[in-house]
C-alpha atoms as a PDB file:
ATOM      1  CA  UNK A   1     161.890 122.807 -45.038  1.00  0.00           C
ATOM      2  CA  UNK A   2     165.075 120.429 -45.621  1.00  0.00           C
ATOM      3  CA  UNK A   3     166.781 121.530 -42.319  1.00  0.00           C
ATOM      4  CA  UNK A   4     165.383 118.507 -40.451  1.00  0.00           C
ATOM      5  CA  UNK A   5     166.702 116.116 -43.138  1.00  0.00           C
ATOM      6  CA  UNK A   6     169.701 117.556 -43.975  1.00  0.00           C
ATOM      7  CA  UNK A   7     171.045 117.921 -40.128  1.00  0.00           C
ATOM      8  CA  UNK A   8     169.589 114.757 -39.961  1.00  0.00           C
ATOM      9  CA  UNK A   9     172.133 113.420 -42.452  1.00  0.00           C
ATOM     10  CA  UNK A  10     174.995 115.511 -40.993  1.00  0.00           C
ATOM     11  CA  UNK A  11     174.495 113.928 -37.855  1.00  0.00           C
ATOM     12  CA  UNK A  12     174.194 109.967 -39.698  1.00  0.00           C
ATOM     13  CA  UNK A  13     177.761 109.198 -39.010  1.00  0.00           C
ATOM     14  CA  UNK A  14     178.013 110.968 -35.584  1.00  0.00           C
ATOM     15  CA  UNK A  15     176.782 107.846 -32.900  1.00  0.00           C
ATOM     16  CA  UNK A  16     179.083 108.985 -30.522  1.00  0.00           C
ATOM     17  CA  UNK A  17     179.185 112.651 -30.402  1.00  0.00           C
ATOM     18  CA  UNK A  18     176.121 113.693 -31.638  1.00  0.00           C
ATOM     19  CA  UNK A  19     175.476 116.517 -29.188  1.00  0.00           C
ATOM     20  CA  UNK A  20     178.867 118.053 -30.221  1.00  0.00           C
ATOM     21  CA  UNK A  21     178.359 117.433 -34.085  1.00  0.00           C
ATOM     22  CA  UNK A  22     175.187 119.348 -34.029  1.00  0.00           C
ATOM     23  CA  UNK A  23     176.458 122.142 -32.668  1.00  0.00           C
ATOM     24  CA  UNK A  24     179.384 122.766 -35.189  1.00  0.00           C
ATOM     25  CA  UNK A  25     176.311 122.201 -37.659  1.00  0.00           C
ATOM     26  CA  UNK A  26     174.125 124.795 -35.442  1.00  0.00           C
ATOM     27  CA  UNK A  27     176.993 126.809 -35.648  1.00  0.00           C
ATOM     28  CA  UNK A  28     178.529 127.062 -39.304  1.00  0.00           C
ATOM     29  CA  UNK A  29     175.174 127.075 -40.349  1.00  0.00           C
ATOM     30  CA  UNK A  30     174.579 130.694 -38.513  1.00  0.00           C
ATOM     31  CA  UNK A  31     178.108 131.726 -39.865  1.00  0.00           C
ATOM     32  CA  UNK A  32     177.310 130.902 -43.434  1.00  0.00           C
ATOM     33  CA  UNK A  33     174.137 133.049 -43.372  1.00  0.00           C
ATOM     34  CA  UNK A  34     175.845 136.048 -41.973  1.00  0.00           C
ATOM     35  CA  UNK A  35     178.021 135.853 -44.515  1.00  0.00           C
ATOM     36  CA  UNK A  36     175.791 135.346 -47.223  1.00  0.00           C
ATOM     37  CA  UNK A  37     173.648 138.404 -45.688  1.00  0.00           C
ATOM     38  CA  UNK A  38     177.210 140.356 -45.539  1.00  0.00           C
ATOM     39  CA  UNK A  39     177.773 139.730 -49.334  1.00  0.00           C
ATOM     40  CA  UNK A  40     174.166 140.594 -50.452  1.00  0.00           C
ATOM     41  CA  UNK A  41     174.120 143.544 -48.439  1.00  0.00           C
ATOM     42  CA  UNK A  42     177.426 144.534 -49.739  1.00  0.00           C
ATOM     43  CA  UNK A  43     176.455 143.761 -53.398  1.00  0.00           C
ATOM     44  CA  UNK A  44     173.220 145.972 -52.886  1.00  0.00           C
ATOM     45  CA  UNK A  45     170.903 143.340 -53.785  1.00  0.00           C
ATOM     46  CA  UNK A  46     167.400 143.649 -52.980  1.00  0.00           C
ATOM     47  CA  UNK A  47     165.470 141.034 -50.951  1.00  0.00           C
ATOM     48  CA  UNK A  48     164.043 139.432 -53.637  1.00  0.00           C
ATOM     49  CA  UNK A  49     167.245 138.569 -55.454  1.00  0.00           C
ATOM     50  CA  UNK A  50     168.677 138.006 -51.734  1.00  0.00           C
ATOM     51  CA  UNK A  51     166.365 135.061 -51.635  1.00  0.00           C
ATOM     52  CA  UNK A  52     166.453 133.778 -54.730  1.00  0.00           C
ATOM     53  CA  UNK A  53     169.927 132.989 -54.981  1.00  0.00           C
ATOM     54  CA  UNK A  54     169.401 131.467 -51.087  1.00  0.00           C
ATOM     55  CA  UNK A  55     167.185 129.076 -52.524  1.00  0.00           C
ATOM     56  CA  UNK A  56     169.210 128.603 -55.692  1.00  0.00           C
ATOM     57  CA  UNK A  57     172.015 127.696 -53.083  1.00  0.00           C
ATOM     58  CA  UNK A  58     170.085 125.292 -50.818  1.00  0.00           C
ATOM     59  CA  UNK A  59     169.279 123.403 -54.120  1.00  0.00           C
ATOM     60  CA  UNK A  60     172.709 123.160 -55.158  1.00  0.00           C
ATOM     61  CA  UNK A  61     173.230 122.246 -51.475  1.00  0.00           C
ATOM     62  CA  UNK A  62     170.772 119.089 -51.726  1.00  0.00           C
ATOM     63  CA  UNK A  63     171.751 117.909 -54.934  1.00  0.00           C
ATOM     64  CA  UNK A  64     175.392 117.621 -53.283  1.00  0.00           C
ATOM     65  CA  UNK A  65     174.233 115.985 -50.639  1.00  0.00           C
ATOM     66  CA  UNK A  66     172.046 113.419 -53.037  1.00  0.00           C
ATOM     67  CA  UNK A  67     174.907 112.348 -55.531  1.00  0.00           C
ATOM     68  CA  UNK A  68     176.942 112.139 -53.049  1.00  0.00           C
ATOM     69  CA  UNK A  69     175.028 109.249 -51.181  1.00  0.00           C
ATOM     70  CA  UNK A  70     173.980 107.714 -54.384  1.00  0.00           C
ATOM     71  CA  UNK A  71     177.554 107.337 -54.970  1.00  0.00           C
END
């Protein structure tokens, strides 16, 4: 649900070179989940937990995101 927004913000200082900004976004954003899916499958976690801390993770994400614009 906050992808739009949040590549949305990534992209706020990018006028220029948009195209290539969104693609390192595109791109670290695949390598960060095949990571995180290479850690819970590691750890043996079941899908539930799997998401959980995913979600727990995005929310850290956004509130990172938030104080750091308020600031």
């Amino acid at each position: 649900m906050l992808s739009g927004a949040a590549t949305s913000l990534a992209l706020e200082s990018f006028e220029y070179c948009a195209g290539l900004a969104s693609s390192i976004d595109g791109f670290m954003r695949m390598v960060g989940g095949g990571l995180l899916v290479l850690l819970f499958g590691y750890l043996g976690l079941s899908s539930v937990y799997m998401l959980a801390a995913v979600y727990m993770l995005s929310i850290f994400a956004l509130m990172l995101v938030l104080f750091t614009k308020l600031n």
